[in-house]
C-alpha atoms as a PDB file:
ATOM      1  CA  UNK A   1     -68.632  20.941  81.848  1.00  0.00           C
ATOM      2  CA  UNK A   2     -70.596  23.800  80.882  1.00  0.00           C
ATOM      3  CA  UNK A   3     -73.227  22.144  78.984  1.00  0.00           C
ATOM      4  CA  UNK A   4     -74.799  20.384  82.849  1.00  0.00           C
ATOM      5  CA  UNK A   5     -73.392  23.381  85.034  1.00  0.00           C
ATOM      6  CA  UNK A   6     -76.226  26.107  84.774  1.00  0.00           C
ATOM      7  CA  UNK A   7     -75.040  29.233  84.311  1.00  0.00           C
ATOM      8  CA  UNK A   8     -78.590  31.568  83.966  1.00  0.00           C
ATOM      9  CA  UNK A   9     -79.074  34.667  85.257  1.00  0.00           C
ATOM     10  CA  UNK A  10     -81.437  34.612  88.288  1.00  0.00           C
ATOM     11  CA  UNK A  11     -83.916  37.635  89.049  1.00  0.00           C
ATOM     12  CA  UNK A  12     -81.696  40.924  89.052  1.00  0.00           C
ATOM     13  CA  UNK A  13     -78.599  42.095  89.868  1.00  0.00           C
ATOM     14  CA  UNK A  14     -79.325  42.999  92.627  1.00  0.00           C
ATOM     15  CA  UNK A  15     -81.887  40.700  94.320  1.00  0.00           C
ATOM     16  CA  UNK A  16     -80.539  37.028  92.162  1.00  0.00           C
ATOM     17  CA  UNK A  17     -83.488  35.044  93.423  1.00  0.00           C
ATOM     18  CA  UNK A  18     -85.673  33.291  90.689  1.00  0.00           C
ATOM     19  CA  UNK A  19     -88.800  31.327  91.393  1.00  0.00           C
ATOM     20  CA  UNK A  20     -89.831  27.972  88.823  1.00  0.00           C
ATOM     21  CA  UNK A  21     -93.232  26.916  88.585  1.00  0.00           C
ATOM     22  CA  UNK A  22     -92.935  23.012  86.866  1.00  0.00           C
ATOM     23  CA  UNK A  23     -96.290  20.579  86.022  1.00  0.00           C
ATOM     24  CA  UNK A  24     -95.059  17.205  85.449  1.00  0.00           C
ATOM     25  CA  UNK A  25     -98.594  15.765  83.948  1.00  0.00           C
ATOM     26  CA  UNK A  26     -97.743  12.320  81.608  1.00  0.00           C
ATOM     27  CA  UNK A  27     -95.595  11.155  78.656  1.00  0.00           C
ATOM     28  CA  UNK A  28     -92.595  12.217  77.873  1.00  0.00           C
ATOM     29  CA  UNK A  29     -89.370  14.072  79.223  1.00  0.00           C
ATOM     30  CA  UNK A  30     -91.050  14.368  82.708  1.00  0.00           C
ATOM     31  CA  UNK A  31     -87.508  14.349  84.443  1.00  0.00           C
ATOM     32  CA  UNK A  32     -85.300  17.528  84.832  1.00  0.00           C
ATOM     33  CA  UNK A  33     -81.879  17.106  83.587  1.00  0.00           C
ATOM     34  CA  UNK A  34     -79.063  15.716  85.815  1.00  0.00           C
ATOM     35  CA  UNK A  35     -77.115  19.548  86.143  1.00  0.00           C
ATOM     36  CA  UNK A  36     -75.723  21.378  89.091  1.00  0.00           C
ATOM     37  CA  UNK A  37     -75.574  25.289  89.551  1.00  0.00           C
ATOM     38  CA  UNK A  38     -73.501  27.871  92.266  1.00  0.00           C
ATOM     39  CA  UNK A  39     -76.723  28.696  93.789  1.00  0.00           C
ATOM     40  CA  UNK A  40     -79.162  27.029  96.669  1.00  0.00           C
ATOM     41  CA  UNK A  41     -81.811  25.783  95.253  1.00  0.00           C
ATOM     42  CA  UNK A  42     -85.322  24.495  97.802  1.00  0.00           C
ATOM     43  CA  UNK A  43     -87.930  22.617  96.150  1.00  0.00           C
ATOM     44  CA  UNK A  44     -91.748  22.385  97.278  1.00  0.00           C
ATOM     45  CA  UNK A  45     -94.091  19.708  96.035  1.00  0.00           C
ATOM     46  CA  UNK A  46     -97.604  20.874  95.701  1.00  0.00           C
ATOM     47  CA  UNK A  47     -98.854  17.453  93.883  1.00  0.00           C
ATOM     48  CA  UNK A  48     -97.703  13.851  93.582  1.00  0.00           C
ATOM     49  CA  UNK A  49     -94.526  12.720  94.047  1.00  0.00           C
ATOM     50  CA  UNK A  50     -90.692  13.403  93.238  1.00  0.00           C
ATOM     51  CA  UNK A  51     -87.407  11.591  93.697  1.00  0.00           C
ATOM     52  CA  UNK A  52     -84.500  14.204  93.603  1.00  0.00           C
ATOM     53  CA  UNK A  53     -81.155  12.387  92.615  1.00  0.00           C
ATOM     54  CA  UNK A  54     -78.405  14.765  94.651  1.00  0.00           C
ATOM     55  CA  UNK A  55     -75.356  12.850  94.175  1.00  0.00           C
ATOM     56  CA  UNK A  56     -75.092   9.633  95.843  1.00  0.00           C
ATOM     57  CA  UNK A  57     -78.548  10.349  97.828  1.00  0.00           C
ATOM     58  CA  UNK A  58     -81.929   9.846  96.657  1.00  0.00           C
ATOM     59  CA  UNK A  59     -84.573  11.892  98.060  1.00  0.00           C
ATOM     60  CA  UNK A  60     -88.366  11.169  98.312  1.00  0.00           C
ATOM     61  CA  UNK A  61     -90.743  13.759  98.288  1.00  0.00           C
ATOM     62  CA  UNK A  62     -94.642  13.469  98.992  1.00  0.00           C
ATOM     63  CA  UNK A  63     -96.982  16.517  98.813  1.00  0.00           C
ATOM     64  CA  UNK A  64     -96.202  19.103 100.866  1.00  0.00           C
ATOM     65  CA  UNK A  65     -92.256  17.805 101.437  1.00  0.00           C
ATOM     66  CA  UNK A  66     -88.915  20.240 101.192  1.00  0.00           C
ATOM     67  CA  UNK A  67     -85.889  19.534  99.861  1.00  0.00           C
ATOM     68  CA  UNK A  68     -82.728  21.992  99.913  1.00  0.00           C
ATOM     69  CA  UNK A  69     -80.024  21.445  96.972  1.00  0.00           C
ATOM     70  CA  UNK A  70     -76.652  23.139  98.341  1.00  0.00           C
ATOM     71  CA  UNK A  71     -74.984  25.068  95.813  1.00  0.00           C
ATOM     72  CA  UNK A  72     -72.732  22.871  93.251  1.00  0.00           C
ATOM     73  CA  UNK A  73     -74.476  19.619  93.651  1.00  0.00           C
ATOM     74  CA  UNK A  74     -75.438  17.584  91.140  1.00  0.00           C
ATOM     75  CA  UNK A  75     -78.997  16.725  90.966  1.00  0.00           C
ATOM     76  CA  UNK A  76     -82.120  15.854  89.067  1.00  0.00           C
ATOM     77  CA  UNK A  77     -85.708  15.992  89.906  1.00  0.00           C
ATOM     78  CA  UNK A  78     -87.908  12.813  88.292  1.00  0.00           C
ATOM     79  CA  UNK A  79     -91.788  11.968  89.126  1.00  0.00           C
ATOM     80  CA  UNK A  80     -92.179   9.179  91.334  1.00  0.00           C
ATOM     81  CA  UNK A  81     -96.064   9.711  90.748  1.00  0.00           C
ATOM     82  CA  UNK A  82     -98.290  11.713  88.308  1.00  0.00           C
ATOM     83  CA  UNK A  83     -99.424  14.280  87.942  1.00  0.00           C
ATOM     84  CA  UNK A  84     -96.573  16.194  89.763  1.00  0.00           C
ATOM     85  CA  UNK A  85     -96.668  19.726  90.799  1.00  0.00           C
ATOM     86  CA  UNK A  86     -93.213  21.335  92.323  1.00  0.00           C
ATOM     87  CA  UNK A  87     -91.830  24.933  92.551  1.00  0.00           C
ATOM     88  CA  UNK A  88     -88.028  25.683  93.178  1.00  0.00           C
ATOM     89  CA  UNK A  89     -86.585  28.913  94.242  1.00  0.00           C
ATOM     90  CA  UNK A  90     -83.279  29.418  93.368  1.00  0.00           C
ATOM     91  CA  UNK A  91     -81.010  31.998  94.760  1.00  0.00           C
ATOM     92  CA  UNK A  92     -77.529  33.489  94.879  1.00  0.00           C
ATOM     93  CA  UNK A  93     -75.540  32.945  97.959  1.00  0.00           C
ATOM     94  CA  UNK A  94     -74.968  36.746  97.174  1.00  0.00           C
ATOM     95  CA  UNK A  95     -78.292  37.208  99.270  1.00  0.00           C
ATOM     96  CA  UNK A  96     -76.153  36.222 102.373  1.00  0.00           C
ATOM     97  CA  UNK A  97     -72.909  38.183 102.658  1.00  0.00           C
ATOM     98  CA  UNK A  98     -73.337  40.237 106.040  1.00  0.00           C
ATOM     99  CA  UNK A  99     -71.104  41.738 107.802  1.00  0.00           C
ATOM    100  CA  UNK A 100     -68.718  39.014 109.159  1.00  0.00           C
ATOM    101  CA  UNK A 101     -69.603  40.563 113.182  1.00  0.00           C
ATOM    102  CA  UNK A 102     -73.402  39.866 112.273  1.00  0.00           C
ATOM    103  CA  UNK A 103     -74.857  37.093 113.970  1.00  0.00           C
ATOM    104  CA  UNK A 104     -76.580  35.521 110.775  1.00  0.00           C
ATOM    105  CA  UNK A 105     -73.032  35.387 109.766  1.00  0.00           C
ATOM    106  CA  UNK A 106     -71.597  33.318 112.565  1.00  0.00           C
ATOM    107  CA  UNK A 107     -74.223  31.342 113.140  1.00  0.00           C
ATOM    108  CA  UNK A 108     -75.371  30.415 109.473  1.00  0.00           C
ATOM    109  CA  UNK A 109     -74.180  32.732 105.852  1.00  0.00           C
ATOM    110  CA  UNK A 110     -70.367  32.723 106.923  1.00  0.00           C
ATOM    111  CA  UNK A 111     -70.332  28.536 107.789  1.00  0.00           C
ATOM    112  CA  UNK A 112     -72.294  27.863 105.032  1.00  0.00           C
ATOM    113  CA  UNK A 113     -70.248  29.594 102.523  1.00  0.00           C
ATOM    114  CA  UNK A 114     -67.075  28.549 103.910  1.00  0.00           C
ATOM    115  CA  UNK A 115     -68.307  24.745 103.286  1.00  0.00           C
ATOM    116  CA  UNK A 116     -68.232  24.375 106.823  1.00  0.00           C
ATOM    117  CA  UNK A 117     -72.418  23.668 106.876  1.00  0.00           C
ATOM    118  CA  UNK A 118     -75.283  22.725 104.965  1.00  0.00           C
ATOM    119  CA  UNK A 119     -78.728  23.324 104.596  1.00  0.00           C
ATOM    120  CA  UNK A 120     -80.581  20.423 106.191  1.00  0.00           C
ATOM    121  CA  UNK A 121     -81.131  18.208 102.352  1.00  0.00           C
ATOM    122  CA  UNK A 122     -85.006  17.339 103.837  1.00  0.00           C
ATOM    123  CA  UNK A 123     -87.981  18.864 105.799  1.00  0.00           C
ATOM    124  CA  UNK A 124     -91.293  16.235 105.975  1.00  0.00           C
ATOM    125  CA  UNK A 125     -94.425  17.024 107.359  1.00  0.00           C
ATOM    126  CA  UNK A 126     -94.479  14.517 110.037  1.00  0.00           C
ATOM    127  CA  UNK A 127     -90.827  16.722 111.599  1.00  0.00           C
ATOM    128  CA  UNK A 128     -91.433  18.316 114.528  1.00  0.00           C
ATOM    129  CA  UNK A 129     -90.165  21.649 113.092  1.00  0.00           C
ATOM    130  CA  UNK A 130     -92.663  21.090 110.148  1.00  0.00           C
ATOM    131  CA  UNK A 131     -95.342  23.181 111.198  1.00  0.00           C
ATOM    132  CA  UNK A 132     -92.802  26.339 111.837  1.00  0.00           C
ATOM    133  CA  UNK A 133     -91.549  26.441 108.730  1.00  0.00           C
ATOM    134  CA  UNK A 134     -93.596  25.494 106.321  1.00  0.00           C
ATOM    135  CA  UNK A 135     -95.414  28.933 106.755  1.00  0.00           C
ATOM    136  CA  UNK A 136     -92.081  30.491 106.109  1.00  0.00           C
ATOM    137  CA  UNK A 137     -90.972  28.472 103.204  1.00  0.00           C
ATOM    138  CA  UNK A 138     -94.340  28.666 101.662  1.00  0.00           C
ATOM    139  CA  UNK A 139     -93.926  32.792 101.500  1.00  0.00           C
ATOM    140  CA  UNK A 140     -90.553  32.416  99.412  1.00  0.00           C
ATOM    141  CA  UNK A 141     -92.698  30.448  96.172  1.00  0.00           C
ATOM    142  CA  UNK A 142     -95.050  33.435  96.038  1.00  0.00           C
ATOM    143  CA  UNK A 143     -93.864  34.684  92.332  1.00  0.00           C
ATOM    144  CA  UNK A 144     -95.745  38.016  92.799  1.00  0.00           C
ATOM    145  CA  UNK A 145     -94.121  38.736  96.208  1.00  0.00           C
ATOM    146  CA  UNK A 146     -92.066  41.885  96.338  1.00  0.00           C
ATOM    147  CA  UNK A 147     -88.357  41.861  97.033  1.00  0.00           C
ATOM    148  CA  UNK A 148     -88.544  43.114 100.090  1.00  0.00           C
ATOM    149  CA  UNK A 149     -90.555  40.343 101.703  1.00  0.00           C
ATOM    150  CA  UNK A 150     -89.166  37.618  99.635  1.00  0.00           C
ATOM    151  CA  UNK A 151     -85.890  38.442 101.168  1.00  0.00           C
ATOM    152  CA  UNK A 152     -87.195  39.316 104.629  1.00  0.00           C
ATOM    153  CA  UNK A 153     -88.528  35.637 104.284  1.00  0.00           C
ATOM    154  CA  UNK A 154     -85.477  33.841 103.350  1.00  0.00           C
ATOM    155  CA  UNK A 155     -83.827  35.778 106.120  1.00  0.00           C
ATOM    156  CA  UNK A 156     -86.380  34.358 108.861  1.00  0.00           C
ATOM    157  CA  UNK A 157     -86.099  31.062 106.831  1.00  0.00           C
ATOM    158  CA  UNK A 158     -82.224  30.750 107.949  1.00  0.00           C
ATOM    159  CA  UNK A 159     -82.444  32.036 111.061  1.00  0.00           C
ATOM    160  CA  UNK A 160     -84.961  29.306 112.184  1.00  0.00           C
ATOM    161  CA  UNK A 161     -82.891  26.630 110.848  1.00  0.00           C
ATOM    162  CA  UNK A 162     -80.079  28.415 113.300  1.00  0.00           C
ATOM    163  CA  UNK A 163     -82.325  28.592 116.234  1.00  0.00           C
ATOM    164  CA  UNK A 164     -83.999  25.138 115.971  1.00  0.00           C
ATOM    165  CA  UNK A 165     -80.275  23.171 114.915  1.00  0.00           C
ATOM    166  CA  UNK A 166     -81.201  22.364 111.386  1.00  0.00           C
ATOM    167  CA  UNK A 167     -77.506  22.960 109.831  1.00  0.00           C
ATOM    168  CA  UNK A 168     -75.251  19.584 108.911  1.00  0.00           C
ATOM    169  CA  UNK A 169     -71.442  19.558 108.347  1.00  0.00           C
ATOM    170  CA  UNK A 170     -70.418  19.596 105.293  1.00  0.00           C
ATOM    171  CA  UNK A 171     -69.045  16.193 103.240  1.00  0.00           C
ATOM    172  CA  UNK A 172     -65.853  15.084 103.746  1.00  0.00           C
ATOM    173  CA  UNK A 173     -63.297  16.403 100.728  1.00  0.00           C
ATOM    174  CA  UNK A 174     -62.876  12.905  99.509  1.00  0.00           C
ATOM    175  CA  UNK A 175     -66.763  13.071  98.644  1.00  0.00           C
ATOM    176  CA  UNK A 176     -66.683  16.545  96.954  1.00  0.00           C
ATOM    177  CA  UNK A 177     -63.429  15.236  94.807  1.00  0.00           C
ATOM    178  CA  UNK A 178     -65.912  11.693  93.887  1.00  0.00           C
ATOM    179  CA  UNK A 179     -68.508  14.535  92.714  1.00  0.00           C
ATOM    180  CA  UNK A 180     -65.953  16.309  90.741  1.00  0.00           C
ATOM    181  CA  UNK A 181     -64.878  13.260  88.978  1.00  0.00           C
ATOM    182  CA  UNK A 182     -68.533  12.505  87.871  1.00  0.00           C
ATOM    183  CA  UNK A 183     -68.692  16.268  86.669  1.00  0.00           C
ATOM    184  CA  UNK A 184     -65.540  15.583  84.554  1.00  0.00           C
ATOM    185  CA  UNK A 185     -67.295  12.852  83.007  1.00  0.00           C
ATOM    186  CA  UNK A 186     -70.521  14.215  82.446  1.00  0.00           C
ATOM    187  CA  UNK A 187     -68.280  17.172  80.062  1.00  0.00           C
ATOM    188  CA  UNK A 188     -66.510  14.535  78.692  1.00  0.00           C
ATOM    189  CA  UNK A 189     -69.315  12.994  76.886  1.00  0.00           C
ATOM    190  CA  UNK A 190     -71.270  16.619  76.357  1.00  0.00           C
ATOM    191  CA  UNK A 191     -68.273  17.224  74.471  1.00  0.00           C
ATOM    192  CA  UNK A 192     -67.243  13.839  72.371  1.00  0.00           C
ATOM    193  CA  UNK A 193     -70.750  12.800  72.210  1.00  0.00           C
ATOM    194  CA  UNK A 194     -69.949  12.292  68.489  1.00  0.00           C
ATOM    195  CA  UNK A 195     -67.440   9.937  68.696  1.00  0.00           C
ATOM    196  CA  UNK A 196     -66.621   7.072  70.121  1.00  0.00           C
ATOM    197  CA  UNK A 197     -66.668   6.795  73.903  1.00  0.00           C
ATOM    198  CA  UNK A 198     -65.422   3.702  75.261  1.00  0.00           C
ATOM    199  CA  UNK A 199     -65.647   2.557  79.045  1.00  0.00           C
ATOM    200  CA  UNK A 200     -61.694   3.044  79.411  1.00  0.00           C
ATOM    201  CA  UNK A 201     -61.794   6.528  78.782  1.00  0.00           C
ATOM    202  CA  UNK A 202     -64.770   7.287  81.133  1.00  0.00           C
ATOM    203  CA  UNK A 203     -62.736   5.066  84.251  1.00  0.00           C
ATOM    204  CA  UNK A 204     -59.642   7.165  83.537  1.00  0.00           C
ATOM    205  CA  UNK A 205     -60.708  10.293  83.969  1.00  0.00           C
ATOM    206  CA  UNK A 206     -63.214   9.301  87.347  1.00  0.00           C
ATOM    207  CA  UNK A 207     -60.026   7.980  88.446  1.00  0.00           C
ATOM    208  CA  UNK A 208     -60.992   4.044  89.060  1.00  0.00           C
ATOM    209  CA  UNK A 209     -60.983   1.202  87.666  1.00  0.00           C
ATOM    210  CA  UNK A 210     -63.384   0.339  84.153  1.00  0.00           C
ATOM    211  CA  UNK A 211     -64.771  -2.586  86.255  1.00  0.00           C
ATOM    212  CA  UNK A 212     -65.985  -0.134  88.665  1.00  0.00           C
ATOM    213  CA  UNK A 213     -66.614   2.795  86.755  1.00  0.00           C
ATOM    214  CA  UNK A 214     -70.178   1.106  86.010  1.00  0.00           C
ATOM    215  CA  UNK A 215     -71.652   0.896  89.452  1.00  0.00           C
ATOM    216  CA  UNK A 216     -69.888   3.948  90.225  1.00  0.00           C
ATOM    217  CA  UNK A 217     -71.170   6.095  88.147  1.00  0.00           C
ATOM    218  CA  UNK A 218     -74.945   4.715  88.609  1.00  0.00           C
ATOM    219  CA  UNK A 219     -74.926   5.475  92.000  1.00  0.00           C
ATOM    220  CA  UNK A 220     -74.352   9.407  91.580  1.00  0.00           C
ATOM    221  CA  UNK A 221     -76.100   9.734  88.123  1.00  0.00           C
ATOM    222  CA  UNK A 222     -78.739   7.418  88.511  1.00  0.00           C
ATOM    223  CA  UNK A 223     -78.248   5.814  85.317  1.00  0.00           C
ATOM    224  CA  UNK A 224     -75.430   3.657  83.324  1.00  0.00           C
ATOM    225  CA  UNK A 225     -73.034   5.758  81.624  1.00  0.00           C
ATOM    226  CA  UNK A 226     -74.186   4.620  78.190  1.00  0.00           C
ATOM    227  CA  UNK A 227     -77.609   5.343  78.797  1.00  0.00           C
ATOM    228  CA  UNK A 228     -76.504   8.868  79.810  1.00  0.00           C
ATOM    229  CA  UNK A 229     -74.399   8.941  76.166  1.00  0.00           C
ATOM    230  CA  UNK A 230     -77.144   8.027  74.547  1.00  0.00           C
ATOM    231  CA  UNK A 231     -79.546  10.343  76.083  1.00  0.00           C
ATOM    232  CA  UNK A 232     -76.672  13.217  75.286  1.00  0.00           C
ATOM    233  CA  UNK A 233     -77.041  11.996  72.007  1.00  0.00           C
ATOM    234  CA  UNK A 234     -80.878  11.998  71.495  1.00  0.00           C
ATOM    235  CA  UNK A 235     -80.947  15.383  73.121  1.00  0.00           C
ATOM    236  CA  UNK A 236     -77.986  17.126  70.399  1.00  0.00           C
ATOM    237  CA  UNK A 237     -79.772  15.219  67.661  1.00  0.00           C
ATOM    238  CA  UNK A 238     -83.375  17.006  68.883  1.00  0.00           C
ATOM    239  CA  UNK A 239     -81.283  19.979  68.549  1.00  0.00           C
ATOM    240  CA  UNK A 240     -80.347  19.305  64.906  1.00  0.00           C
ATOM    241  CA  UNK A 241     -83.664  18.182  63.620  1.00  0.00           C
ATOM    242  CA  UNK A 242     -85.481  21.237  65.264  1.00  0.00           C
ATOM    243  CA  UNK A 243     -82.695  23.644  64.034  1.00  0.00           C
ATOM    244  CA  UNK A 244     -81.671  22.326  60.253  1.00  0.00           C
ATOM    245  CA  UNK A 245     -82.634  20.353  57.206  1.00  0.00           C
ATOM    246  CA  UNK A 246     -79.721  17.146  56.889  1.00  0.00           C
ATOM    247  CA  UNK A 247     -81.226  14.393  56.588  1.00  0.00           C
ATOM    248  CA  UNK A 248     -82.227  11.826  59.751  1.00  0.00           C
ATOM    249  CA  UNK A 249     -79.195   9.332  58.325  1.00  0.00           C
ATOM    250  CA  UNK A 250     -76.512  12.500  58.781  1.00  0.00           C
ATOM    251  CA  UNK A 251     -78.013  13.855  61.809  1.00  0.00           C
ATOM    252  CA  UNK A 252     -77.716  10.309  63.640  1.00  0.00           C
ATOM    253  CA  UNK A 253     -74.006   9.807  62.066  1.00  0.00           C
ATOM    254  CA  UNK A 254     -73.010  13.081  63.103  1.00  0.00           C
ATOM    255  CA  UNK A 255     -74.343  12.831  66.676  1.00  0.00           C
ATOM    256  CA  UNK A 256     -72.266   8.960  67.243  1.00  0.00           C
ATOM    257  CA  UNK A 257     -74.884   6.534  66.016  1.00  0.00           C
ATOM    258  CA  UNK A 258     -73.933   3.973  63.826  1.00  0.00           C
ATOM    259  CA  UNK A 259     -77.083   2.672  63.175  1.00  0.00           C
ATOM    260  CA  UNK A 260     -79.483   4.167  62.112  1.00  0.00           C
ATOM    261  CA  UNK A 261     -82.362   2.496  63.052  1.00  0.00           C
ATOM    262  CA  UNK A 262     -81.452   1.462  66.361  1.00  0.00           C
ATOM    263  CA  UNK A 263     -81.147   5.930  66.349  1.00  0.00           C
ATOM    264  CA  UNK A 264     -85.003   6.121  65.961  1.00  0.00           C
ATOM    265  CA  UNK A 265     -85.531   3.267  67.917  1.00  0.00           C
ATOM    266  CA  UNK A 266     -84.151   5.185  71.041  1.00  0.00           C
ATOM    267  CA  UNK A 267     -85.319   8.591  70.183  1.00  0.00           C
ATOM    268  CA  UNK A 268     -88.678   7.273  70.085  1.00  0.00           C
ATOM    269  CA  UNK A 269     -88.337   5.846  74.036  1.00  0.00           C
ATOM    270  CA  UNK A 270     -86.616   8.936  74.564  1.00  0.00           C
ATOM    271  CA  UNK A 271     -88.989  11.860  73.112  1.00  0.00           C
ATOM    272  CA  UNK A 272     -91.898   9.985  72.239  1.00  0.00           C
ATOM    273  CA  UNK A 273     -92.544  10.282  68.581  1.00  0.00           C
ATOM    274  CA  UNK A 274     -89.955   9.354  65.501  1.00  0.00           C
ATOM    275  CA  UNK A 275     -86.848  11.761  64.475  1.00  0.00           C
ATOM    276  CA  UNK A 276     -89.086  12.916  61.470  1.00  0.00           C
ATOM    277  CA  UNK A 277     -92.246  13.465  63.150  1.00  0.00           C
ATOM    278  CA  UNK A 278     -90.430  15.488  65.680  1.00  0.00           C
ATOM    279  CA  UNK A 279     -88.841  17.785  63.502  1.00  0.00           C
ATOM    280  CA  UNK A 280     -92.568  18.461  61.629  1.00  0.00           C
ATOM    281  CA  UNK A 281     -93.630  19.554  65.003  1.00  0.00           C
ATOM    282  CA  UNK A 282     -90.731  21.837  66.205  1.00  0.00           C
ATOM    283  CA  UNK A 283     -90.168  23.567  62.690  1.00  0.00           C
ATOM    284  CA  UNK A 284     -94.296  23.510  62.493  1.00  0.00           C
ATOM    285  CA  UNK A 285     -95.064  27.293  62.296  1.00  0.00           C
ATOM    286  CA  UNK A 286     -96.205  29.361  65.113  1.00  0.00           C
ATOM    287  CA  UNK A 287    -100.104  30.338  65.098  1.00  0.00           C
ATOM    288  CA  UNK A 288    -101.367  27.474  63.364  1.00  0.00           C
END
């Protein structure tokens, strides 16, 4: 499960608050990886527009749209329209813990880490709130703000979704255990991606039935469960070809192809240039 949950170490110590700057422009590997992490994550499009995948949900964005990613949900952000300009600020719920008397704890910090609450998963700009917050929001993407008003701004940001209602109850725990299941899966083939994954193992362990599993697991991925192998695949195999010298043939055998050129066939879709040509470019040396 390790290789989707995101385990990076976000600003310091003591302020764990990171801000992303990502420019989606054309080609290839445009969408972010489908991964979850124990922090809150709010996105902001600048430019075009994004589809974030957050389970079962998919969310729109258009320039100038919000999105809020509660912490362990499993998402992805994809371009619905070039060129796309986001930034995310991700941040330890860490940030939050007051005093349990405070009123930022009753009313917000304590709910929300007690799964009682969630941040609202959507702010447009034609909401009435819009206008309020986007001020607000806007101040916490600033990468070359200072701690103390980054923090001062996140503060203000959760305190005006208290005062204006903004909070949702949490899913029900038969929807966090469906989410679990598709995180057991996802490990499952980050960790047997080399050998032979057939549709009865991947039903057994999401607990239903392989007739199912298919539609199932498109709904909270996004994508068939083969196409997800096979993009597991492609990705260990651009690994391999940027790191080492076996040949294309071993590299494709070792990462559960069996044929060869159906291997460069996807790769190419995939990464947008042959297994070969790739590995010129990454092992290409630096300065030249």
């Amino acid at each position: 499960m390790k290789q989707y949950r995101e385990t990076l170490k976000r600003g310091t110590a003591d302020f764990p608050l990171s801000v992303y700057t990502t420019k989606r422009e054309s080609g290839f590997e445009n969408t972010t990886r489908l991964h979850w992490h124990p922090e809150i994550e709010i996105v902001y499009v600048y430019e075009g527009e994004a589809v974030v995948k957050i389970g079962e949900e998919q969310v729109r964005l258009g320039a100038g749209s919000l999105c809020f990613i509660n912490p362990e949900e499993l998402h992805l952000i994809a371009p619905n329209c070039l060129p796309l300009h986001y930034k995310a600020v991700v941040f330890s719920t860490f940030l939050l813990n007051f005093p349990p008397e405070h009123y930022l704890s009753k009313t917000v910090t304590l709910p929300l880490l007690q799964g009682q609450l969630q941040l609202p998963r959507r702010v447009d700009v034609n909401q009435p709130e819009y206008a309020s917050l986007k001020p607000v929001a806007e101040a916490l993407f600033d990468e070359g703000a200072n701690k103390t008003t980054l923090f001062a701004n996140l503060i203000l940001l959760l305190g005006f979704f208290a005062e204006c209602g903004l909070m949702v109850p949490a899913p029900k725990t038969v929807v966090q255990k469906t989410t679990e299941d598709i995180k057991n899966c996802l490990a499952y083939m980050a960790e047997h991606y080399a050998e032979k994954v057939t549709l009865e193992d991947l039903s057994r362990i999401a607990h239903v039935s392989p007739n199912y599993f298919c539609s199932f697991f498109k709904r909270y991925t996004g994508t068939t469960p083969f196409t997800h192998l096979t993009c597991v695949r492609i990705q260990k195999a651009a690994e391999m070809l940027a790191g080492g010298n076996d040949s294309v043939e071993r590299i494709a055998a070792q990462c559960g192809f069996l044929n060869v050129s159906f291997f460069i066939k996807k790769f190419k879709e995939e990464k947008g240039t042959t297994p070969s040509q790739y590995r010129k470019l990454k092992q290409m040396p630096t300065g030249r």
